[in-house]
Protein backbone atom coordinates (compact mmCIF):
# COMPACT_ATOMS: atom_id res chain seq x y z
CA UNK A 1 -10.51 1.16 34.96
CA UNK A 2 -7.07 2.12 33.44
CA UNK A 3 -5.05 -0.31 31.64
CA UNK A 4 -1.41 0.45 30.72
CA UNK A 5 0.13 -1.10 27.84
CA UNK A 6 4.26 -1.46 28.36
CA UNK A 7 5.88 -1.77 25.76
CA UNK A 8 3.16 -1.10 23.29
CA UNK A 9 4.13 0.55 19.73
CA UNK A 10 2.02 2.42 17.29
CA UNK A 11 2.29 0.04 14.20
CA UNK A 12 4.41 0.82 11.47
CA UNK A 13 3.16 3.06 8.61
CA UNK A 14 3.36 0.27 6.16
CA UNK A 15 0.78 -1.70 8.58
CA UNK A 16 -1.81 0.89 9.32
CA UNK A 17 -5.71 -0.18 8.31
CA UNK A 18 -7.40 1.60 6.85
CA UNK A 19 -4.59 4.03 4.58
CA UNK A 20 -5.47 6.89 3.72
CA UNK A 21 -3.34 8.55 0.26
CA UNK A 22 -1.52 11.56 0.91
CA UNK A 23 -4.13 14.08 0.03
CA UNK A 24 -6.82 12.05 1.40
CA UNK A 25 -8.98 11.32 -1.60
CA UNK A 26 -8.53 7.50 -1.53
CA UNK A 27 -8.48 4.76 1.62
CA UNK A 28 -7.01 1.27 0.88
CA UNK A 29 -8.04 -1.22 3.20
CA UNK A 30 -9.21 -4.96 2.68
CA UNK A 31 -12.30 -6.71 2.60
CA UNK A 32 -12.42 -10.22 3.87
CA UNK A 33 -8.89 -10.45 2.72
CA UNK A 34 -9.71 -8.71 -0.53
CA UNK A 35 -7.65 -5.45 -1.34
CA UNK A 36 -10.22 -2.27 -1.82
CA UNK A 37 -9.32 1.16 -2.32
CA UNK A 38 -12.18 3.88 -1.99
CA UNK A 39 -12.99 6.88 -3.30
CA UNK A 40 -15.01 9.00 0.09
CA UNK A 41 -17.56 6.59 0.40
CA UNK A 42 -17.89 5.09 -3.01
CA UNK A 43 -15.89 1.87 -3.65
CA UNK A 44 -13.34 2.59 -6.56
CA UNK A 45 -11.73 -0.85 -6.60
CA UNK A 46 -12.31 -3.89 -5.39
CA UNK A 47 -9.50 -6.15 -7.03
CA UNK A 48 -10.38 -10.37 -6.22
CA UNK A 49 -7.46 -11.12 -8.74
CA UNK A 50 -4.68 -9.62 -6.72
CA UNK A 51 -2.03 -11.77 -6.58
CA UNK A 52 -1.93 -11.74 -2.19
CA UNK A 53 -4.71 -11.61 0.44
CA UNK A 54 -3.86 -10.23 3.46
CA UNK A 55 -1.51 -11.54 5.50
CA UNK A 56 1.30 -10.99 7.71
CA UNK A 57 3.59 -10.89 5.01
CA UNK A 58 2.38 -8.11 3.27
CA UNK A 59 3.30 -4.35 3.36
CA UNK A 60 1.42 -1.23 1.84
CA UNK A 61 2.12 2.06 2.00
CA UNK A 62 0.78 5.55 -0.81
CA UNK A 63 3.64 6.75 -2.40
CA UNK A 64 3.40 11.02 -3.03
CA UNK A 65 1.83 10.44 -6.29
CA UNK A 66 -1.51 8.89 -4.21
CA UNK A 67 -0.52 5.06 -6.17
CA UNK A 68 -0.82 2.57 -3.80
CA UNK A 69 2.42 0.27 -3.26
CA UNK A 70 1.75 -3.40 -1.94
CA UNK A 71 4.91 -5.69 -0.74
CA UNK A 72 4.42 -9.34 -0.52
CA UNK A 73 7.30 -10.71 1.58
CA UNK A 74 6.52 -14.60 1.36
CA UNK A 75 5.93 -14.13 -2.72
CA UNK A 76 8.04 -11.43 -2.82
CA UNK A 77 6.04 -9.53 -5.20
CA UNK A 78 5.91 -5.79 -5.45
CA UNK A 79 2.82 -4.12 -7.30
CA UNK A 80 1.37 -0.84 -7.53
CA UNK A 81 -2.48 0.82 -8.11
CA UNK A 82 -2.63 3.75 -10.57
CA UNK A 83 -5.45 5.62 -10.71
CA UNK A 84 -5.94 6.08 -14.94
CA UNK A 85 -8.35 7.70 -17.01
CA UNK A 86 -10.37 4.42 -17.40
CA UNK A 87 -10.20 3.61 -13.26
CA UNK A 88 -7.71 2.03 -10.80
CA UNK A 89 -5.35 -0.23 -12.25
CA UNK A 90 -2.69 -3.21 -10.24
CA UNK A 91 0.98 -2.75 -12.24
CA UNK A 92 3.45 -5.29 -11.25
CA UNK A 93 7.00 -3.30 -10.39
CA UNK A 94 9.96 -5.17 -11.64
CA UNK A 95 12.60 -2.77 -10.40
CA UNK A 96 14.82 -3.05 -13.56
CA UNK A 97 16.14 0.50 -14.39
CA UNK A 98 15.62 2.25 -17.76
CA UNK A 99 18.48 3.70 -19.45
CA UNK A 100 16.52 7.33 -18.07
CA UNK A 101 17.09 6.61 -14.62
CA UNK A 102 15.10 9.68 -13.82
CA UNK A 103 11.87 8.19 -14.94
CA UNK A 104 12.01 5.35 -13.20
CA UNK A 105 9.29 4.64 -10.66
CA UNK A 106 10.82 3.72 -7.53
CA UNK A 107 8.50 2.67 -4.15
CA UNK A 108 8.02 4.87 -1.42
CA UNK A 109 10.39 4.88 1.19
CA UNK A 110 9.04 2.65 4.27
CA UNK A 111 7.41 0.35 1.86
CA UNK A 112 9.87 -2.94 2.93
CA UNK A 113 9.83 -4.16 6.44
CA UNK A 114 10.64 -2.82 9.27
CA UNK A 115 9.25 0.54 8.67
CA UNK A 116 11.21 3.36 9.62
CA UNK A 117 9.16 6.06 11.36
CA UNK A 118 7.27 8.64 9.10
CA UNK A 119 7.44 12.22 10.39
C-alpha cells in the first residue's frame, strides 16, 4: 500500500524529538511532559522544576556550544542547560547586553518560531 502525503513538511529544527547536540553526546527530549537531556543511555537530567511542560508553544534547539536553548512562546520565557562541572544546570536568559558585547550569550539562530531551514 503506498500513501502519499501532499503537502507534508519535515518539521522545523526547533520541533524535532528527540535532539540530538551538535556533537552528539547529549539527546533532549521529554518525558511525560518533563524536559530530559541524556547522556548515551544514561539519564543526565531530568528537570520537574522547569518552568514549561511541553507544549505547542515551546521551541528548543542546541546551540554550537552543545547548551540546550528552550523558548516558551505563551510565557515567553527563554532558558538555557549548561552542562558544569557539578552536572546540567537550567539558566534563565534575560537578553540584556553587557557593556562587553562580545561575551554575551546570544541563542542559536532558529531558536524563535518559524524556523528557518538548517543546512
Amino acid at each position: 500500500m503506498l500513501i502519499l502525503l501532499a503537502g507534508c513538511e519535515k518539521p522545523p529544527a526547533n520541533r524535532v524529538l528527540p535532539q540530538r547536540s551538535p556533537d552528539g553526546g547529549y539527546v533532549f527530549d521529554f518525558e511525560r511532559g518533563v524536559p530530559v537531556i541524556k547522556e548515551g543511555r544514561r539519564l543526565a537530567l531530568r528537570d520537574e522544576s522547569a518552568p514549561f511542560r511541553k507544549n505547542p508553544d515551546l521551541y528548543w534547539l542546541w546551540d554550537e556550544e552543545n547548551r540546550l536553548w528552550v523558548y516558551d512562546d505563551a510565557g515567553k520565557c527563554v532558558c538555557y542547560y549548561e552542562k558544569t562541572p557539578s552536572g546540567w544546570r537550567r539558566h534563565y536568559w534575560s537578553g540584556k547586553r553587557s557593556t562587553n558585547p562580545e561575551n554575551d550569550l546570544l541563542p542559536p539562530l532558529g531558536l524563535y518560531p518559524p524556523c528557518p531551514t538548517r543546512h
